[in-house]
Structure formats: C-alpha cells, structure tokens
PDB file of N, CA and C in Angstrom:
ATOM      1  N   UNK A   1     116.266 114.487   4.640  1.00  0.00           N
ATOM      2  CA  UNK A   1     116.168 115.401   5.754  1.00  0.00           C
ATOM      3  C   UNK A   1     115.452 116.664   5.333  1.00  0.00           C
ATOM      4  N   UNK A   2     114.717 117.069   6.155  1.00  0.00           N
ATOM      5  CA  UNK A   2     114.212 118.483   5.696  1.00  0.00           C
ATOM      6  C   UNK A   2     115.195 119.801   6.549  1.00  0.00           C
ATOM      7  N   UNK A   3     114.002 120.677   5.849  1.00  0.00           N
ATOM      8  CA  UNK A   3     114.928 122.133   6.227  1.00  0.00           C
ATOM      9  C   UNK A   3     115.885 122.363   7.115  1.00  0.00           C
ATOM     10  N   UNK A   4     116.701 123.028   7.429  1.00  0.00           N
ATOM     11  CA  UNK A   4     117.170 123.220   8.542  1.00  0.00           C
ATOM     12  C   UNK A   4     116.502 124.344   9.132  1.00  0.00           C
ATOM     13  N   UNK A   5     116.291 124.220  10.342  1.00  0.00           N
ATOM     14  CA  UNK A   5     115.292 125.407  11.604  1.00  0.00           C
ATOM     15  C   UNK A   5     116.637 126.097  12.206  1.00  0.00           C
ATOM     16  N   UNK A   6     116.381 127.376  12.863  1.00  0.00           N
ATOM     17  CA  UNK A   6     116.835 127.844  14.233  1.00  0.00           C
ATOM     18  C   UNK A   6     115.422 128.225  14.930  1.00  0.00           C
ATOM     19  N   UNK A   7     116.660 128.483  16.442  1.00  0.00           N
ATOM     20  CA  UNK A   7     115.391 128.540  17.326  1.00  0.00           C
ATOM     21  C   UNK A   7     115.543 130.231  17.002  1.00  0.00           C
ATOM     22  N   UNK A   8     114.259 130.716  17.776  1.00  0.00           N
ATOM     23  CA  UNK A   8     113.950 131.915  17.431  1.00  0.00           C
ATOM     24  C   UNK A   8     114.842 132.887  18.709  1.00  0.00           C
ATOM     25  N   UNK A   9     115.221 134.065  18.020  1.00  0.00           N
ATOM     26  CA  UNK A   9     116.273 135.071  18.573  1.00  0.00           C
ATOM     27  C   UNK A   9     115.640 135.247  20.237  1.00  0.00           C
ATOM     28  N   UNK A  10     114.996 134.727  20.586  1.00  0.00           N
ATOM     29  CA  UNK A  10     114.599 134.954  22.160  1.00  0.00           C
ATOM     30  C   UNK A  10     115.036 133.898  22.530  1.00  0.00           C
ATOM     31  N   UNK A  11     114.797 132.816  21.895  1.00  0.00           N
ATOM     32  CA  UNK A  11     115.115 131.361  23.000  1.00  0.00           C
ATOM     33  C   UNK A  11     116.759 131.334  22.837  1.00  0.00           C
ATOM     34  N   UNK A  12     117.192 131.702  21.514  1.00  0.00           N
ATOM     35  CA  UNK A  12     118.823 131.602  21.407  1.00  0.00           C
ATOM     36  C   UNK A  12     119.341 132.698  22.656  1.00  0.00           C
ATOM     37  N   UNK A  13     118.821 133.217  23.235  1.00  0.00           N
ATOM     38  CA  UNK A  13     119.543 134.501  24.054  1.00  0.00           C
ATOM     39  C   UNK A  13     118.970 133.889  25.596  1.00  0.00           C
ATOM     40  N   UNK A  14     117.983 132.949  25.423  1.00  0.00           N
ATOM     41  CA  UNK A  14     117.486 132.287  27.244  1.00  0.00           C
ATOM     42  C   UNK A  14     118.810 131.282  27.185  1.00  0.00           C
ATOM     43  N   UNK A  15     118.740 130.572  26.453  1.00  0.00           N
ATOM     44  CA  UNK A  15     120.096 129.744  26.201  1.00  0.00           C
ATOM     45  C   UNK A  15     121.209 130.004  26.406  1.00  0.00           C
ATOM     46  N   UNK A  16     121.732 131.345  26.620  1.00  0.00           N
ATOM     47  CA  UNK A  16     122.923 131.527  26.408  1.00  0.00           C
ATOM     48  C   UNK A  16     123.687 132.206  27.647  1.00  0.00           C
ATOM     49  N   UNK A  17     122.045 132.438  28.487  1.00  0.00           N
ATOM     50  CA  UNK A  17     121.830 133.325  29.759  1.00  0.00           C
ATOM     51  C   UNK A  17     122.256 131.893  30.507  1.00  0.00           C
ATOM     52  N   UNK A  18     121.091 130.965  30.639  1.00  0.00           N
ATOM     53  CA  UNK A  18     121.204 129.648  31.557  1.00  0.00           C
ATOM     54  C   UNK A  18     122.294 129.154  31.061  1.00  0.00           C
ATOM     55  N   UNK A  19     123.164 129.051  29.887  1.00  0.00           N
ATOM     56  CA  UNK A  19     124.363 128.500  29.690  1.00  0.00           C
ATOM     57  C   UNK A  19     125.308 129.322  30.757  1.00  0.00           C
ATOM     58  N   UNK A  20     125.261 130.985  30.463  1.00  0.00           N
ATOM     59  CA  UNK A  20     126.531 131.563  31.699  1.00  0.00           C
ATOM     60  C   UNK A  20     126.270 131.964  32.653  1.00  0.00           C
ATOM     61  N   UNK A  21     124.888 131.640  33.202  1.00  0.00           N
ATOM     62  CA  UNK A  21     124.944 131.214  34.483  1.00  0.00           C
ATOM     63  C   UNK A  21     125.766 130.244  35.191  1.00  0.00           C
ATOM     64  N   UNK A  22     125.948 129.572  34.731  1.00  0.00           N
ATOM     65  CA  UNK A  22     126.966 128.190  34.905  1.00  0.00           C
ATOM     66  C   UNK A  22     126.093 127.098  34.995  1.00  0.00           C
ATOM     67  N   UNK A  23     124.968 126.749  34.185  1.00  0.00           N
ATOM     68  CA  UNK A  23     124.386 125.386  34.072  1.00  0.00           C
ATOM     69  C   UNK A  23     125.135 124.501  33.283  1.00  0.00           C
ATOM     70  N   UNK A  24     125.029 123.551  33.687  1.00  0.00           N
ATOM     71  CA  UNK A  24     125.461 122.425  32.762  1.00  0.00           C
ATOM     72  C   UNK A  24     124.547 122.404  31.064  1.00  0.00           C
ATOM     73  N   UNK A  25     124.940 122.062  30.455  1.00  0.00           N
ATOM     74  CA  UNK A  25     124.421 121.725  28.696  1.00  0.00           C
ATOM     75  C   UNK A  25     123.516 120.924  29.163  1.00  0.00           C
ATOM     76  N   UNK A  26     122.990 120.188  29.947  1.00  0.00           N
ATOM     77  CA  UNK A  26     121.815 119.038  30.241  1.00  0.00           C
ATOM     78  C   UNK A  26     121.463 119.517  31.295  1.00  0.00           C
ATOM     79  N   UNK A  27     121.613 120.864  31.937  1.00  0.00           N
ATOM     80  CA  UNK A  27     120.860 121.347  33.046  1.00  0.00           C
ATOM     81  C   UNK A  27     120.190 122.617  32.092  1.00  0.00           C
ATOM     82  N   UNK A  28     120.610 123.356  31.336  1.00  0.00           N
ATOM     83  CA  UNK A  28     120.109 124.074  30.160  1.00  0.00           C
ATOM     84  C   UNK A  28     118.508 123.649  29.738  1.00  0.00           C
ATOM     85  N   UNK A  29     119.050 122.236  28.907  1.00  0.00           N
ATOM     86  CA  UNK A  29     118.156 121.264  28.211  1.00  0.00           C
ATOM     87  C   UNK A  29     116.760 121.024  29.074  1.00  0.00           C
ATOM     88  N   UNK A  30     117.203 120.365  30.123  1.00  0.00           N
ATOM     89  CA  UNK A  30     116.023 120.353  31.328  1.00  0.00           C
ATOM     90  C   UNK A  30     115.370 121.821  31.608  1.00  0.00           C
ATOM     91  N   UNK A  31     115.816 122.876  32.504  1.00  0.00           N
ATOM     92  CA  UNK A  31     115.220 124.026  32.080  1.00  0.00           C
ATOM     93  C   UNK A  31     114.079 124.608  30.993  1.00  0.00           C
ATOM     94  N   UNK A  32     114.745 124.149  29.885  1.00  0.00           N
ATOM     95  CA  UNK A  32     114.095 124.789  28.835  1.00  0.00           C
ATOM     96  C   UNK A  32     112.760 123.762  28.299  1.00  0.00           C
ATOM     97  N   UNK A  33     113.091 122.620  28.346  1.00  0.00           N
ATOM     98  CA  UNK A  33     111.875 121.768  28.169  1.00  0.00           C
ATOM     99  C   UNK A  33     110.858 122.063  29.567  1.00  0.00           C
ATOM    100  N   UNK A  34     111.267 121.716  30.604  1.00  0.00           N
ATOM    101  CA  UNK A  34     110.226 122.329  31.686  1.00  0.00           C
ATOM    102  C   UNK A  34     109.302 123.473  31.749  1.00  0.00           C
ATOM    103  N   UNK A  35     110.004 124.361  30.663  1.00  0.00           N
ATOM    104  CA  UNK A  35     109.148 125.476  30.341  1.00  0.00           C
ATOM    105  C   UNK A  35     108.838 125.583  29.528  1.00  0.00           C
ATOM    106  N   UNK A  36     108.420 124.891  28.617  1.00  0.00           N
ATOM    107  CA  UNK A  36     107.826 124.401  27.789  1.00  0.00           C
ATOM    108  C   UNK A  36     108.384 125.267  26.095  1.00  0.00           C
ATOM    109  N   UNK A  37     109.717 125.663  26.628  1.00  0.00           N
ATOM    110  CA  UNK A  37     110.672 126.225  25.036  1.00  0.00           C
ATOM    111  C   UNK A  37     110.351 125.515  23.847  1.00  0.00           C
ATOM    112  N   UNK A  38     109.942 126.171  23.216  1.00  0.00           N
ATOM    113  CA  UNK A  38     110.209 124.991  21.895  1.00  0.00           C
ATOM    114  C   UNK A  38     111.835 125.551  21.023  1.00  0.00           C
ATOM    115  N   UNK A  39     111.981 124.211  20.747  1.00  0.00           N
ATOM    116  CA  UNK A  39     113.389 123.669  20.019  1.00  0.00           C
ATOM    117  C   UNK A  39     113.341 124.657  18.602  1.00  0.00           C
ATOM    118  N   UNK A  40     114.399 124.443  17.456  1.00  0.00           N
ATOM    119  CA  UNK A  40     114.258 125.043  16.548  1.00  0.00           C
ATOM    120  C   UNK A  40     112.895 123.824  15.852  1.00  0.00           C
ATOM    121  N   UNK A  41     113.121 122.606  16.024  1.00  0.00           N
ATOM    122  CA  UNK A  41     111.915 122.089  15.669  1.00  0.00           C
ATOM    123  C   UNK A  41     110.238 122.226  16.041  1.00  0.00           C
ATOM    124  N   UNK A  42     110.491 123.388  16.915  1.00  0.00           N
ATOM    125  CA  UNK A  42     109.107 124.009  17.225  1.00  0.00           C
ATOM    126  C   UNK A  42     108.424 123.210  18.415  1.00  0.00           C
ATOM    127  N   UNK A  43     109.266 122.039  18.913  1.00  0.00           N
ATOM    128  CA  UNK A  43     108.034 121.400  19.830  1.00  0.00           C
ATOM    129  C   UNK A  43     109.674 121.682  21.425  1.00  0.00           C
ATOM    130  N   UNK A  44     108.888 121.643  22.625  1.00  0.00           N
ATOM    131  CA  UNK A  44     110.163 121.288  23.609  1.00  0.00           C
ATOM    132  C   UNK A  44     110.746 120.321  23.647  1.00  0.00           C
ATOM    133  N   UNK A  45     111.948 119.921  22.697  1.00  0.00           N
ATOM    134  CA  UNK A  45     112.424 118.454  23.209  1.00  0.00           C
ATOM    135  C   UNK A  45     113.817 118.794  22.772  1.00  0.00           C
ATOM    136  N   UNK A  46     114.671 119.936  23.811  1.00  0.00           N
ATOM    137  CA  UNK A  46     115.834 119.994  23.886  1.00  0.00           C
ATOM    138  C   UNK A  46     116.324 118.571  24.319  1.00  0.00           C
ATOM    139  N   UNK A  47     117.816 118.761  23.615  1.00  0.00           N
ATOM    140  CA  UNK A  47     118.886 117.549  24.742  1.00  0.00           C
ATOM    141  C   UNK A  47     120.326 118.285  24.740  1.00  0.00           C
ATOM    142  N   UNK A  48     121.060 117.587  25.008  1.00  0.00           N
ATOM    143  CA  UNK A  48     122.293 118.300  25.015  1.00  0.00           C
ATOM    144  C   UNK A  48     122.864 118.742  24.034  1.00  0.00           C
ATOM    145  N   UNK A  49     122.647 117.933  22.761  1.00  0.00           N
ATOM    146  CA  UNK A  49     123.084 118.472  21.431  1.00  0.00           C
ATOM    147  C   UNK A  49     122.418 119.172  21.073  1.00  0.00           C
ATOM    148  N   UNK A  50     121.076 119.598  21.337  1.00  0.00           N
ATOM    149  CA  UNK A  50     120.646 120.741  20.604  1.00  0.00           C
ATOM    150  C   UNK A  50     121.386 122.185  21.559  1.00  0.00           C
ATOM    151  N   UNK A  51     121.300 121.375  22.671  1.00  0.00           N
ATOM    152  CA  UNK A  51     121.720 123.121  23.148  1.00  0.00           C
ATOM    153  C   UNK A  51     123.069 123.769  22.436  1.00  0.00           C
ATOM    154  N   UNK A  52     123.915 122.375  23.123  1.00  0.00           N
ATOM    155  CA  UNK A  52     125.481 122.501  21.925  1.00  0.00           C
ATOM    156  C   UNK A  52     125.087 123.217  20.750  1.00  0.00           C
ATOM    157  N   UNK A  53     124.230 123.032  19.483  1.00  0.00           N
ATOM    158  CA  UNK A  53     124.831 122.909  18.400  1.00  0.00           C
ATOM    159  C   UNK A  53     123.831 124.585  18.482  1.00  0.00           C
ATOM    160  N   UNK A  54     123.057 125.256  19.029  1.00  0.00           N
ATOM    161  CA  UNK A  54     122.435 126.117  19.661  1.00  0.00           C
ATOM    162  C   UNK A  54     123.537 127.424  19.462  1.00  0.00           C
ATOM    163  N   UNK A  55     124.487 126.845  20.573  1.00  0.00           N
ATOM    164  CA  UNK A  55     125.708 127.634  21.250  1.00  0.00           C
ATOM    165  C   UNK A  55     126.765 127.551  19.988  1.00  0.00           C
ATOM    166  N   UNK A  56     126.952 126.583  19.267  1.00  0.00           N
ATOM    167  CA  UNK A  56     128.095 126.025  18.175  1.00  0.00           C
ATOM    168  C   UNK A  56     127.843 127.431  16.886  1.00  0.00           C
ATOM    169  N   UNK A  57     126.452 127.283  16.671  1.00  0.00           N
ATOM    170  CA  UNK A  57     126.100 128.068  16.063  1.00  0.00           C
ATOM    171  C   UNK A  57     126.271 129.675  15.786  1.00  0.00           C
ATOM    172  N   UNK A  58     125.744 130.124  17.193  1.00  0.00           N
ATOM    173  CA  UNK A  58     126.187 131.358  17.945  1.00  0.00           C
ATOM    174  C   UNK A  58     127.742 131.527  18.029  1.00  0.00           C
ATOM    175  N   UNK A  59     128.648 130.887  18.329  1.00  0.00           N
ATOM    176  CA  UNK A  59     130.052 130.669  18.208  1.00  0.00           C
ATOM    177  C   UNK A  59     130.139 131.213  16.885  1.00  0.00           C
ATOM    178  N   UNK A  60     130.030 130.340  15.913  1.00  0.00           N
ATOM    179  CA  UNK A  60     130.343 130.221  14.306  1.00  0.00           C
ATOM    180  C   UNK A  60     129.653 132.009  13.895  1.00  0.00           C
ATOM    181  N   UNK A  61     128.669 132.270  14.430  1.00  0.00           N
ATOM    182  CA  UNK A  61     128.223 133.614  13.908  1.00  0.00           C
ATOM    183  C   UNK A  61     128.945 135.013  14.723  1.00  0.00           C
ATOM    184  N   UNK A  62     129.932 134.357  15.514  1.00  0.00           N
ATOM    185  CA  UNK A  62     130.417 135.230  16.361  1.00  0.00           C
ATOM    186  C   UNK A  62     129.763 136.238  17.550  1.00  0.00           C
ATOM    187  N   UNK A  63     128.278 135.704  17.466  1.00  0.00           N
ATOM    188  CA  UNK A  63     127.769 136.353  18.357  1.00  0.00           C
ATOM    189  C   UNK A  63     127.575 135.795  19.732  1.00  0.00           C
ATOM    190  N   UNK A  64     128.765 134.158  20.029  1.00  0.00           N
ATOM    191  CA  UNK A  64     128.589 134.141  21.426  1.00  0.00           C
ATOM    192  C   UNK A  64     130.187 133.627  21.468  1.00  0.00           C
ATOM    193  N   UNK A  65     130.695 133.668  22.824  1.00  0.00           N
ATOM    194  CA  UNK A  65     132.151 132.822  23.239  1.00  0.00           C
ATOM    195  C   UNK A  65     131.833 132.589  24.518  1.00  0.00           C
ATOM    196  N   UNK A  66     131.688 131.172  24.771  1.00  0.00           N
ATOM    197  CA  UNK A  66     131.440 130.526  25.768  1.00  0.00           C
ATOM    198  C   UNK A  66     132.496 130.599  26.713  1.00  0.00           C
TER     199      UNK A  66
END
C-alpha cells in the first residue's frame, strides 16, 4: 500500500458542512464527486467510506462531533 493522503483542509470542512446539513454519507459522496472534489487520492471518486473515514478522522482529531 502506499502513503496515506488526506483530503486538503477545504474539502475536509465542504464535508463536514454537507454532512450537517443533514445529507446522507452517500448523498455527501454524490455531491462532492459531481463537483468534481478530489478525494484525498487526488482524483473525485468519493463513496461512503471515504466520507466516513473523512469524518472518523476529524472525530479522532477532535476537530469534528457529528
């Protein structure tokens, strides 16, 4: 496996907006690929686990509570 990525401090904070808005984790995902976000892997191809592990992350750093 290679490196581990994050996404960059703007897309982690669009994420977290369309998360408490009240989207669903796969209404997030859709969103953000439609607009062409790129992932921490740099290209748009959110899914639900990336958003999760997105938010999991932010959790663990204490800088979000869902």
């Amino acid at each position: 496996m290679g490196p581990h990525h994050r996404a960059p401090e703007d897309t982690t904070a669009r994420v977290v907006r369309l998360r408490d808005s009240g989207l669903t984790l796969k209404a997030v995902a859709r969103r953000l690929n439609a607009a062409g976000v790129p992932s921490a892997s740099g290209q748009p191809d959110w899914s639900v686990a990336k958003v999760q592990s997105a938010l999991r992350s932010l959790t663990a750093q204490g800088r979000y509570r869902g």
